[in-house]
N, C-alpha and C. Protein backbone atom coordinates (compact mmCIF):
# COMPACT_ATOMS: atom_id res chain seq x y z
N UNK A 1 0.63 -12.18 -21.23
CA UNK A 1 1.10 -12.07 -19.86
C UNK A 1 -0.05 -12.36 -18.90
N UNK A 2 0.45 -13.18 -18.18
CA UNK A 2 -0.60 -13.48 -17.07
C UNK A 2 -0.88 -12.54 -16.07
N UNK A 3 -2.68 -12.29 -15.40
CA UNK A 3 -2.57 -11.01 -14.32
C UNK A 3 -2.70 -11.57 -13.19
N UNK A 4 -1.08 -11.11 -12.09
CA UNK A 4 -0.60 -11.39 -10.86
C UNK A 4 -1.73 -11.43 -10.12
N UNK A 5 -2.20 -11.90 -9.13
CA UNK A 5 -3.06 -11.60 -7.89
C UNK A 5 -1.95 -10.99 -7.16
N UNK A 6 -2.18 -9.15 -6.46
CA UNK A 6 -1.61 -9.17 -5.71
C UNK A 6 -2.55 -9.28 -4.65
N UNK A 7 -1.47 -9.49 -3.16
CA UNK A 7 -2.60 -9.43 -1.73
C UNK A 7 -2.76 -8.23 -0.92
N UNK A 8 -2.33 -6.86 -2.23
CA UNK A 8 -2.42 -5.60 -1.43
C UNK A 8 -3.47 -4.75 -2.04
N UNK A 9 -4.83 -3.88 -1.83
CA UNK A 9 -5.10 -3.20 -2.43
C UNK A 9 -5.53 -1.99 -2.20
N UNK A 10 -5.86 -1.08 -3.05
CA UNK A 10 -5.97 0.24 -2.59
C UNK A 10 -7.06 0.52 -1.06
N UNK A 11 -6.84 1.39 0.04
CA UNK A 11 -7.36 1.36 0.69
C UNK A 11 -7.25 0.90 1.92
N UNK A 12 -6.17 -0.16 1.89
CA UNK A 12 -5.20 -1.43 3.07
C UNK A 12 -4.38 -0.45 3.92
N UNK A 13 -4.25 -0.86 5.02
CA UNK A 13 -3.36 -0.20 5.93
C UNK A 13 -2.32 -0.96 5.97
N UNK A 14 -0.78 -0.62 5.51
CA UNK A 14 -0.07 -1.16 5.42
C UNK A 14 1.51 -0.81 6.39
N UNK A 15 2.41 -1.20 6.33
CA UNK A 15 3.41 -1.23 7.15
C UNK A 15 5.00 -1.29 5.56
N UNK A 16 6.10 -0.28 5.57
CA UNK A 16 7.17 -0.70 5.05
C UNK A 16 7.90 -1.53 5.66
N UNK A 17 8.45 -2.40 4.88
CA UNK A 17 9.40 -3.37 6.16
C UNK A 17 10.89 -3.00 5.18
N UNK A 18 11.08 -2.28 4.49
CA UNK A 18 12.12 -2.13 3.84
C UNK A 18 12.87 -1.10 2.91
N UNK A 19 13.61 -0.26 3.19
CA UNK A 19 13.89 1.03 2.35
C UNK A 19 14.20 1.98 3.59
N UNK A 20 14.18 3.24 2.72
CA UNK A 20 14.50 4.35 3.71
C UNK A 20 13.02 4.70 4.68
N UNK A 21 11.81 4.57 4.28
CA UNK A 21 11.34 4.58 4.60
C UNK A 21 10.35 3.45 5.61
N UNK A 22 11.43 2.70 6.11
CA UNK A 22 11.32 1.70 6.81
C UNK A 22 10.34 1.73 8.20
N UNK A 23 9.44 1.08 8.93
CA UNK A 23 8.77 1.10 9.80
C UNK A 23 7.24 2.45 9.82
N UNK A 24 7.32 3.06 8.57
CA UNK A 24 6.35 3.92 8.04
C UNK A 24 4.98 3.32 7.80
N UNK A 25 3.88 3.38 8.90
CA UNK A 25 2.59 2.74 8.30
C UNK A 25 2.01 3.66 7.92
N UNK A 26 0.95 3.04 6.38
CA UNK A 26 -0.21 4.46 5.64
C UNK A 26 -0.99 3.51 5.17
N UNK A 27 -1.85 4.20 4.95
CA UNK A 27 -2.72 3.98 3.82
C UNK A 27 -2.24 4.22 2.06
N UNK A 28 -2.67 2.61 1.47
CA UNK A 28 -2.50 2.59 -0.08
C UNK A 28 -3.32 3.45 -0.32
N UNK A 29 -2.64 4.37 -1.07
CA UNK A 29 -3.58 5.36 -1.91
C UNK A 29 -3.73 5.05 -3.55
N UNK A 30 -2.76 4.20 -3.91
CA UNK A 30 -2.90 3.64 -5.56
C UNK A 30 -2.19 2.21 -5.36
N UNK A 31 -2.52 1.60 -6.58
CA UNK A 31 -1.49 0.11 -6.74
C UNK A 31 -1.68 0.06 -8.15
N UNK A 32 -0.13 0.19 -8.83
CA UNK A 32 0.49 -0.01 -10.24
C UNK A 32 0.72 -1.53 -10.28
N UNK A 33 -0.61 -2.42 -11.24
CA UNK A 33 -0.59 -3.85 -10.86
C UNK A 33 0.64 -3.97 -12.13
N UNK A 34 0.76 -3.47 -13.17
CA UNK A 34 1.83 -3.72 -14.11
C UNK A 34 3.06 -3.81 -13.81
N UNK A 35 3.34 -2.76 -12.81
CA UNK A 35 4.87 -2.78 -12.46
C UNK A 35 5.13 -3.34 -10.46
N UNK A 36 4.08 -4.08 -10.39
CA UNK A 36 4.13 -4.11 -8.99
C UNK A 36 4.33 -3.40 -7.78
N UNK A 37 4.14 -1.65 -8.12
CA UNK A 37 4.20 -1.19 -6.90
C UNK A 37 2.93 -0.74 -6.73
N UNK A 38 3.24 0.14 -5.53
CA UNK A 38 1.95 0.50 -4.63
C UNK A 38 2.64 2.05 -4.38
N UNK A 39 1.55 3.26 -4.28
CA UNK A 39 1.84 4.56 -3.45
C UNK A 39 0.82 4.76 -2.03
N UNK A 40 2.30 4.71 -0.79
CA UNK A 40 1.53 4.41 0.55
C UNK A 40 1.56 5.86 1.12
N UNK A 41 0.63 6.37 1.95
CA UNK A 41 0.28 7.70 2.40
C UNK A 41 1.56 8.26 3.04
N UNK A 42 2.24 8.61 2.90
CA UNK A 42 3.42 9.54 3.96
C UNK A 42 4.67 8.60 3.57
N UNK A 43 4.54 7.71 3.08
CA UNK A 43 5.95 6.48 2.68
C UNK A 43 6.39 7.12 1.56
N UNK A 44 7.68 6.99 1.60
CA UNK A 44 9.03 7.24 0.52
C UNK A 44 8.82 8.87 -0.14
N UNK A 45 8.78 10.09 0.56
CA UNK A 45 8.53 10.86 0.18
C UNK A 45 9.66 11.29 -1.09
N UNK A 46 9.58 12.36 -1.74
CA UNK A 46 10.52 12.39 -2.53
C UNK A 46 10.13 13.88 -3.11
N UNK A 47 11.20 14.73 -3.43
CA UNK A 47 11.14 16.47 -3.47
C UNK A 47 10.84 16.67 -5.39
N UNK A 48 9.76 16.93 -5.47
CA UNK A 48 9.31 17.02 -6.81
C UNK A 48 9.64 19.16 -7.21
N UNK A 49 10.65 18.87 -8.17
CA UNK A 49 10.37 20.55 -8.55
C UNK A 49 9.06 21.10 -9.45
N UNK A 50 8.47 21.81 -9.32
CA UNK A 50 7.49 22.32 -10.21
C UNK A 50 7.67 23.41 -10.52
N UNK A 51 6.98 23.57 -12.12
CA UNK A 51 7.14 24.64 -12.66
C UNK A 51 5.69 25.85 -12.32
N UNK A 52 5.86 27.01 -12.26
CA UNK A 52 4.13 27.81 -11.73
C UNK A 52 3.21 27.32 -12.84
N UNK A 53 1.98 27.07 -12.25
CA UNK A 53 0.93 27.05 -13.22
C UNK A 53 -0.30 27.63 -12.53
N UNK A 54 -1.21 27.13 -13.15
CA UNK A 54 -2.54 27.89 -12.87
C UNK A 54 -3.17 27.00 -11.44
N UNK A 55 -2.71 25.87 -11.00
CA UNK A 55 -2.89 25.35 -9.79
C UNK A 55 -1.88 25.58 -8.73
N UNK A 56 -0.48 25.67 -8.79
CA UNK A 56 0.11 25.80 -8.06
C UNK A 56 1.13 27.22 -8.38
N UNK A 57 0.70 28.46 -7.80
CA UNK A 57 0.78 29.77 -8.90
C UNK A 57 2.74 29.94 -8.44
N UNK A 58 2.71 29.92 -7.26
CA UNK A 58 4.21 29.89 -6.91
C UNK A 58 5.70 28.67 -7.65
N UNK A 59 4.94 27.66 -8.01
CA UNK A 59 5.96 26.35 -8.23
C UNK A 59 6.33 26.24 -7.05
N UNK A 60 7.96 26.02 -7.47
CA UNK A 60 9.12 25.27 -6.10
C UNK A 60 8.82 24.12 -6.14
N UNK A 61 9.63 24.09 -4.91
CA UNK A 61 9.48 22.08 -4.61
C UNK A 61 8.55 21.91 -3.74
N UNK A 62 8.15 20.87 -3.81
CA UNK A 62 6.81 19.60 -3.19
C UNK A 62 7.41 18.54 -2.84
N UNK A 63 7.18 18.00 -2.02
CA UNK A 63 7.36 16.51 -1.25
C UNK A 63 5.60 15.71 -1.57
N UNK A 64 6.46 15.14 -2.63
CA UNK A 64 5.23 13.60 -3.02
C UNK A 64 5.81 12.70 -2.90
N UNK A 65 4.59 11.63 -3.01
CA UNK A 65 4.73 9.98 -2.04
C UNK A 65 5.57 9.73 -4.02
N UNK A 66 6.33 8.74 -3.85
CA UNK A 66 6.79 7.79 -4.66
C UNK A 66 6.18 6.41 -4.32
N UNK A 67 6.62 5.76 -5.70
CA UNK A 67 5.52 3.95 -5.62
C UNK A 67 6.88 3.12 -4.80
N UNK A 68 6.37 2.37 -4.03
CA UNK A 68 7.03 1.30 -3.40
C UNK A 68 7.30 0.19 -3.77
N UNK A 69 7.87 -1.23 -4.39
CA UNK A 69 7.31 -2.19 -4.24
C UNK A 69 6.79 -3.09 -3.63
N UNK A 70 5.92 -3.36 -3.99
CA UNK A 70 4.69 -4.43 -3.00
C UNK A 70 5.34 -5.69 -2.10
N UNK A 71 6.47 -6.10 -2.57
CA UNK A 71 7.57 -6.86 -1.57
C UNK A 71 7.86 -5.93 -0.34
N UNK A 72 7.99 -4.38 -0.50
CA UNK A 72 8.73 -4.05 0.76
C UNK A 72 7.24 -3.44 1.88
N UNK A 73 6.43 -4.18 1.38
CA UNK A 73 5.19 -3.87 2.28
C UNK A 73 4.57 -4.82 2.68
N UNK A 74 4.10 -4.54 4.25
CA UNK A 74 2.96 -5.92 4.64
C UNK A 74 1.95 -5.23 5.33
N UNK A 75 0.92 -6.01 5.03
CA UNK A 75 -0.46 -5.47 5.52
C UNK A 75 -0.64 -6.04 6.72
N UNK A 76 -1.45 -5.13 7.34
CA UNK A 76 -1.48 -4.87 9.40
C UNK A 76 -2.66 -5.80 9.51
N UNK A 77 -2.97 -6.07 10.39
CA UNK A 77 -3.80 -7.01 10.95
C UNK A 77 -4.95 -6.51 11.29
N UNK A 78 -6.11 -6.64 10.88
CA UNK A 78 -7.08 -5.41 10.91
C UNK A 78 -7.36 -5.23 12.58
N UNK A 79 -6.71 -6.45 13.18
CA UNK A 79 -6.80 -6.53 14.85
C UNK A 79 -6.40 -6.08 15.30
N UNK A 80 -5.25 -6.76 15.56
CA UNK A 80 -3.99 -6.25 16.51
C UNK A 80 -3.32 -4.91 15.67
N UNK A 81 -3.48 -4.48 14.91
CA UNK A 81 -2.65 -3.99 13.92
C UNK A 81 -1.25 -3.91 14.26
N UNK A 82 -1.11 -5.26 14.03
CA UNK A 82 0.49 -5.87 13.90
C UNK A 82 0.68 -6.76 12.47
N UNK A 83 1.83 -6.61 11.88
CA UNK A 83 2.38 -6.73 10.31
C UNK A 83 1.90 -8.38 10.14
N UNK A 84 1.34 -8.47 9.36
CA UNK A 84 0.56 -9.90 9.55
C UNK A 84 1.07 -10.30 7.67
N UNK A 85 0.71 -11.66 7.28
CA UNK A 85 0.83 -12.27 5.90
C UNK A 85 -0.74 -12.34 5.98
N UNK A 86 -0.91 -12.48 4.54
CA UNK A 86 -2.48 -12.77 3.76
C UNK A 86 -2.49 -13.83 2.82
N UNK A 87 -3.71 -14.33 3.35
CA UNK A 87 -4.07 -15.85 3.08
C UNK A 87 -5.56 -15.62 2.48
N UNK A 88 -5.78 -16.57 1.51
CA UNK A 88 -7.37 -16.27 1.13
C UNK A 88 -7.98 -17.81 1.36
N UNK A 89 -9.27 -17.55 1.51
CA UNK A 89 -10.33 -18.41 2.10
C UNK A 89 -11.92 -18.36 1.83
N UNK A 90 -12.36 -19.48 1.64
CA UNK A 90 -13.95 -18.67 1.11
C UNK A 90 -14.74 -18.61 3.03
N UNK A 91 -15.31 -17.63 2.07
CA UNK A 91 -16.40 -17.12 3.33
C UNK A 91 -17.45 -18.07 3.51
N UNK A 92 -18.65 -17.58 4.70
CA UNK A 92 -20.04 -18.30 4.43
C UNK A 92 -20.92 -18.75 3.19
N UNK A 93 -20.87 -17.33 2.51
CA UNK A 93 -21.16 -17.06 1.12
C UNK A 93 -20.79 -18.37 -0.06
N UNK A 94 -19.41 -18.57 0.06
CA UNK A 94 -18.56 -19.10 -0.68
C UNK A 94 -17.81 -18.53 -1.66
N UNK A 95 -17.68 -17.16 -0.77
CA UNK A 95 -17.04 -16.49 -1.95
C UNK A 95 -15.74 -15.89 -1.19
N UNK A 96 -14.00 -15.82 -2.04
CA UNK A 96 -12.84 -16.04 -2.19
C UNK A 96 -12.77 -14.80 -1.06
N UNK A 97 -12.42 -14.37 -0.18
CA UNK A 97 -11.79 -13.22 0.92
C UNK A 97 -10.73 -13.29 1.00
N UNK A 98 -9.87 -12.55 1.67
CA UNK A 98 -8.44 -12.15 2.06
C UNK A 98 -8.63 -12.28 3.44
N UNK A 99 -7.89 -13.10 4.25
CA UNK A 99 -7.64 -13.26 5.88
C UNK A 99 -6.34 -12.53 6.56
N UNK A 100 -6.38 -12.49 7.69
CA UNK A 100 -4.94 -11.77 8.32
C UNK A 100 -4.58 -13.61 8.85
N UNK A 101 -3.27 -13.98 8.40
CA UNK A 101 -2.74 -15.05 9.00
C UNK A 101 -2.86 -15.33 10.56
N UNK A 102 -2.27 -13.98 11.02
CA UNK A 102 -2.15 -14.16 12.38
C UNK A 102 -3.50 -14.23 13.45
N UNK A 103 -4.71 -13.19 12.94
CA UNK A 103 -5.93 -13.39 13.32
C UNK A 103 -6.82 -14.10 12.93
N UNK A 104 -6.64 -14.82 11.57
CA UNK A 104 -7.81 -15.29 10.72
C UNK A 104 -8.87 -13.97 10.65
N UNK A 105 -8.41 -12.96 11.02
CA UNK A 105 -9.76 -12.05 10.94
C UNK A 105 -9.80 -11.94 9.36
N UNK A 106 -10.94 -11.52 8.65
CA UNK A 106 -11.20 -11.00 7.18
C UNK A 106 -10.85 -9.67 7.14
N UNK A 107 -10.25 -9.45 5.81
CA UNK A 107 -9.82 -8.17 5.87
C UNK A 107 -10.44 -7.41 4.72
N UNK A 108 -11.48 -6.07 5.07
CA UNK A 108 -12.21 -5.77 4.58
C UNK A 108 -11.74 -4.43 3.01
């Protein structure tokens, strides 16, 4: 199996454009490159029951982030931070970067 380039990675400020959790911007906190999703900070919450343990002594339910797929997300423009596409380009260096389409800015 060949490994995808995705153009999202952990750390990106991103935007949902799709789901219930639609118009939700966060921060990637993980990216599952096998199954193509991503888990974005405060996006797609979802009510986890737990059982008591020695970290959480009460249990009950929790609200954790669920993975998204990387289709229903676009990364912000490190500028304007408006929902931009990513394009890659070599730098001065000559080495491969990620650009914001709409700014050409580099996205760090």
């Amino acid at each position: 199996m060949a490994k995808i380039k995705l153009k999202i990675r952990k750390g990106d400020v991103v935007q949902v454009i799709a789901g219930d959790s639609k118009g939700t911007q966060g921060k990637v906190l993980e990216v599952i490159v096998a199954k193509n999703r991503a888990i974005v900070e405060g996006a797609n919450l979802v009510s986890k029951h737990t059982k008591p343990s020695a970290t959480n002594p009460n249990g009950g339910i929790i609200k954790k982030e669920a993975s998204i797929h990387i289709s229903n997300l676009t990364l912000l423009d490190p500028k304007s931070g408006k929902p931009t596409r990513v394009g890659r380009q070599k730098n001065s260096d000559g080495k491969l970067v990620r650009i914001a389409k709409k700014s050409g800015e580099e996205i760090k």
